[in-house]
C-alpha atoms as a PDB file:
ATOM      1  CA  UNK A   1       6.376  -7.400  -2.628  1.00  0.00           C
ATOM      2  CA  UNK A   2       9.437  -5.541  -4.102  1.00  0.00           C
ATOM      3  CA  UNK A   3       6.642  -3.111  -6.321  1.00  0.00           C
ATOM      4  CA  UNK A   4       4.702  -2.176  -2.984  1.00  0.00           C
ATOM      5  CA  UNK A   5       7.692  -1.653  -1.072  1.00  0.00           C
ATOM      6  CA  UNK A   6       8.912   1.029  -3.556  1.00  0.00           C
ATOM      7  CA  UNK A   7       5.256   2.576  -3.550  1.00  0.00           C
ATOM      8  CA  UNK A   8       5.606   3.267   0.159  1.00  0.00           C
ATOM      9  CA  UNK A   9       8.456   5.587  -1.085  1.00  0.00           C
ATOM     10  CA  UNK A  10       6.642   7.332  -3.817  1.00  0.00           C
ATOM     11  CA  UNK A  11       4.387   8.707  -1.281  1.00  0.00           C
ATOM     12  CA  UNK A  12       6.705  10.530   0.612  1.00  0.00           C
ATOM     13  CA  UNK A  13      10.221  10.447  -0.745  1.00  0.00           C
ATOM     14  CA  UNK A  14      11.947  11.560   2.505  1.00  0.00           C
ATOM     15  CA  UNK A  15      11.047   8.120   3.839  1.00  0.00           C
ATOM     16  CA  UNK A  16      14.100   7.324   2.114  1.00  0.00           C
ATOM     17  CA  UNK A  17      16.464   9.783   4.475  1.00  0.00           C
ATOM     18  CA  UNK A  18      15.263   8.040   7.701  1.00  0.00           C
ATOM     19  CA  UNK A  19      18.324   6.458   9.404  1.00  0.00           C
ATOM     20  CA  UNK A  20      16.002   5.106  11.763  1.00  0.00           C
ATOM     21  CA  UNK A  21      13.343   3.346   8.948  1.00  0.00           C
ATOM     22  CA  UNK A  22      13.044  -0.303  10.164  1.00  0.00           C
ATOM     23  CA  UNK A  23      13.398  -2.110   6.576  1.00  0.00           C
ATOM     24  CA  UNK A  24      12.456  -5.023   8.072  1.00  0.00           C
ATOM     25  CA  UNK A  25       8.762  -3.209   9.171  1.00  0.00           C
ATOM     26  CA  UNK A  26       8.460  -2.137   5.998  1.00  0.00           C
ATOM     27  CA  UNK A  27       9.069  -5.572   4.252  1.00  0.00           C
ATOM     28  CA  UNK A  28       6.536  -6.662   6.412  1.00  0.00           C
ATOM     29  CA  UNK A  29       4.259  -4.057   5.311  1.00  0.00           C
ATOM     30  CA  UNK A  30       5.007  -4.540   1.968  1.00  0.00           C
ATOM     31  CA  UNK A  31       3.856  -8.053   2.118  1.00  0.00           C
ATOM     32  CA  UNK A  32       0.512  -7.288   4.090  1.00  0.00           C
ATOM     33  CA  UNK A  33      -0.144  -4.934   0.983  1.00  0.00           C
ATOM     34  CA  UNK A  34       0.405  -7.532  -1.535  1.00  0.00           C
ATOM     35  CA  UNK A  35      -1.373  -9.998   1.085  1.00  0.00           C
ATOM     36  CA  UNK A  36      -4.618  -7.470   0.551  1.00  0.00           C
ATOM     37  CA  UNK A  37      -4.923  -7.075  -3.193  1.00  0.00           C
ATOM     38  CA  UNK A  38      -4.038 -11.060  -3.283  1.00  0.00           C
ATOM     39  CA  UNK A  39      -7.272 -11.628  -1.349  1.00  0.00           C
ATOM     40  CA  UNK A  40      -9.035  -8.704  -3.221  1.00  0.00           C
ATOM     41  CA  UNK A  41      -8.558  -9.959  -6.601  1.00  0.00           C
ATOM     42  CA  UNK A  42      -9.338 -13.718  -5.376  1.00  0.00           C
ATOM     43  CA  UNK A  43     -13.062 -12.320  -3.833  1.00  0.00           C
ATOM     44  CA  UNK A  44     -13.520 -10.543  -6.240  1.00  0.00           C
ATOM     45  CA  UNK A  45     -12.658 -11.877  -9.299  1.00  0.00           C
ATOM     46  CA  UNK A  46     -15.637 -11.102 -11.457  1.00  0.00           C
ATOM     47  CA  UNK A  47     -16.478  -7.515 -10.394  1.00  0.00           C
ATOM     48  CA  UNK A  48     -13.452  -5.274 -11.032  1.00  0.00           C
ATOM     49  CA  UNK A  49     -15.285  -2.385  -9.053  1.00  0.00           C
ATOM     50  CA  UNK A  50     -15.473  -4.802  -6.056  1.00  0.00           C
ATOM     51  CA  UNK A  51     -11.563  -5.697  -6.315  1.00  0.00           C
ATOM     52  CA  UNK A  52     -10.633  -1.903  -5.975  1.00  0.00           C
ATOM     53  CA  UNK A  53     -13.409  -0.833  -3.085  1.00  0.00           C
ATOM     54  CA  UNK A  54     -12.205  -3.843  -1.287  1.00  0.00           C
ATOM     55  CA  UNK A  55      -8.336  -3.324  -1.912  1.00  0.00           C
ATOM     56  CA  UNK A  56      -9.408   0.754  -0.280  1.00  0.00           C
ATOM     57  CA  UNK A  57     -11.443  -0.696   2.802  1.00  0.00           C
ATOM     58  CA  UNK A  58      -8.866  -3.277   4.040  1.00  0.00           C
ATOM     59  CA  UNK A  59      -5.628  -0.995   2.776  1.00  0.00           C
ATOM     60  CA  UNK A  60      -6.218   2.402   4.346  1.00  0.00           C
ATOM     61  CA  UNK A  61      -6.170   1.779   7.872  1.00  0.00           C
ATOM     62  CA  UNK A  62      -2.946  -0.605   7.321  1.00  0.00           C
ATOM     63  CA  UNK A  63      -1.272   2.340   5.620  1.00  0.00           C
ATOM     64  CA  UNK A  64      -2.765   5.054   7.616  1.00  0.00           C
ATOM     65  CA  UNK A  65      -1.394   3.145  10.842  1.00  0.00           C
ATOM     66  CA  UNK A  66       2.182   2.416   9.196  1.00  0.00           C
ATOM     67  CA  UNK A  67       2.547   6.115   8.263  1.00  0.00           C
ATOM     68  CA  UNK A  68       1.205   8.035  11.593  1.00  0.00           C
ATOM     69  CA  UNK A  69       4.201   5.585  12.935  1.00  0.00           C
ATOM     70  CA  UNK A  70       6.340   7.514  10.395  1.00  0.00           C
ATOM     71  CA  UNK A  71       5.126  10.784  11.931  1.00  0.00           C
ATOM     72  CA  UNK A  72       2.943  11.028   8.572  1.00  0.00           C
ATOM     73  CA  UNK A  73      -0.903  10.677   8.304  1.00  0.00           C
ATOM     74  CA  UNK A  74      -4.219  10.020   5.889  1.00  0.00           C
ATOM     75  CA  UNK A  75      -2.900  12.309   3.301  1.00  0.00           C
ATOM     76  CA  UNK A  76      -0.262   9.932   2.468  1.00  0.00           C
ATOM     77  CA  UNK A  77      -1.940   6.456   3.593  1.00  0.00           C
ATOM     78  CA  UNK A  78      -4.685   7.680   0.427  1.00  0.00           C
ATOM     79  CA  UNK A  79      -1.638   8.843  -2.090  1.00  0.00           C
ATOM     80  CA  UNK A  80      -0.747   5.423  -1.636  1.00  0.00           C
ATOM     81  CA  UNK A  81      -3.700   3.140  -1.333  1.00  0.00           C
ATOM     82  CA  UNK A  82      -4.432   5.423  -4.930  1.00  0.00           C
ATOM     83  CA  UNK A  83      -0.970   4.145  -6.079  1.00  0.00           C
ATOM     84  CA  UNK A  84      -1.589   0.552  -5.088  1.00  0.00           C
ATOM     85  CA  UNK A  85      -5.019   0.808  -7.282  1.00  0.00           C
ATOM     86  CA  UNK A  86      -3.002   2.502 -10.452  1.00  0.00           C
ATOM     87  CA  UNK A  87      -0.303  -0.351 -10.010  1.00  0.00           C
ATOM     88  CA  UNK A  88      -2.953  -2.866 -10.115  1.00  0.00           C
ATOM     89  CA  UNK A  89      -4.986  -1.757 -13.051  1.00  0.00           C
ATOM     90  CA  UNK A  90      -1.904  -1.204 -15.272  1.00  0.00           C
ATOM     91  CA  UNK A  91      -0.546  -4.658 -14.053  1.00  0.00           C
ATOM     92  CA  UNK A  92       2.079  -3.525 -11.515  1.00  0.00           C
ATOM     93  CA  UNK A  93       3.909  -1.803 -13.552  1.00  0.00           C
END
């Protein structure tokens, strides 16, 4: 949970400078997007292809809805469904 929570960051660093940022929304968040490539990678097992298209369809409308709450949009809901992907083919690094 701790590597998605600091990806939601990477997108759009002045996340950070929100007084008002409910951690506790975003911890949440964080979990629902290690929740999705949990159940991606279980499905999905055999067909790397499959893990990533199905870690996109379930992820970017979770992401796109927490960041329009932000005042943000799709631009940054794909940045970091793209960053979820790269942390899960290098091994969450």
């Amino acid at each position: 949970v701790g590597l998605y929570y600091g990806l939601v960051f990477t997108v759009d660093p002045t996340l950070l400078e929100n007084k008002e940022l409910d951690s506790s929304k975003l911890i949440r968040f964080a979990k629902e997007i290690a929740d999705v490539v949990e159940r991606s990678i279980q499905h999905n097992s055999l067909d790397p292809d499959n893990i990533e298209k199905s870690i996109q369809k379930e992820l970017l409308p979770k992401a796109f809805r927490y960041y329009q709450a932000e005042g943000l949009g799709l631009d940054q809901a794909k940045k970091l469904v793209e960053q979820v992907l790269k942390s899960v083919r290098l091994g969450g690094q």
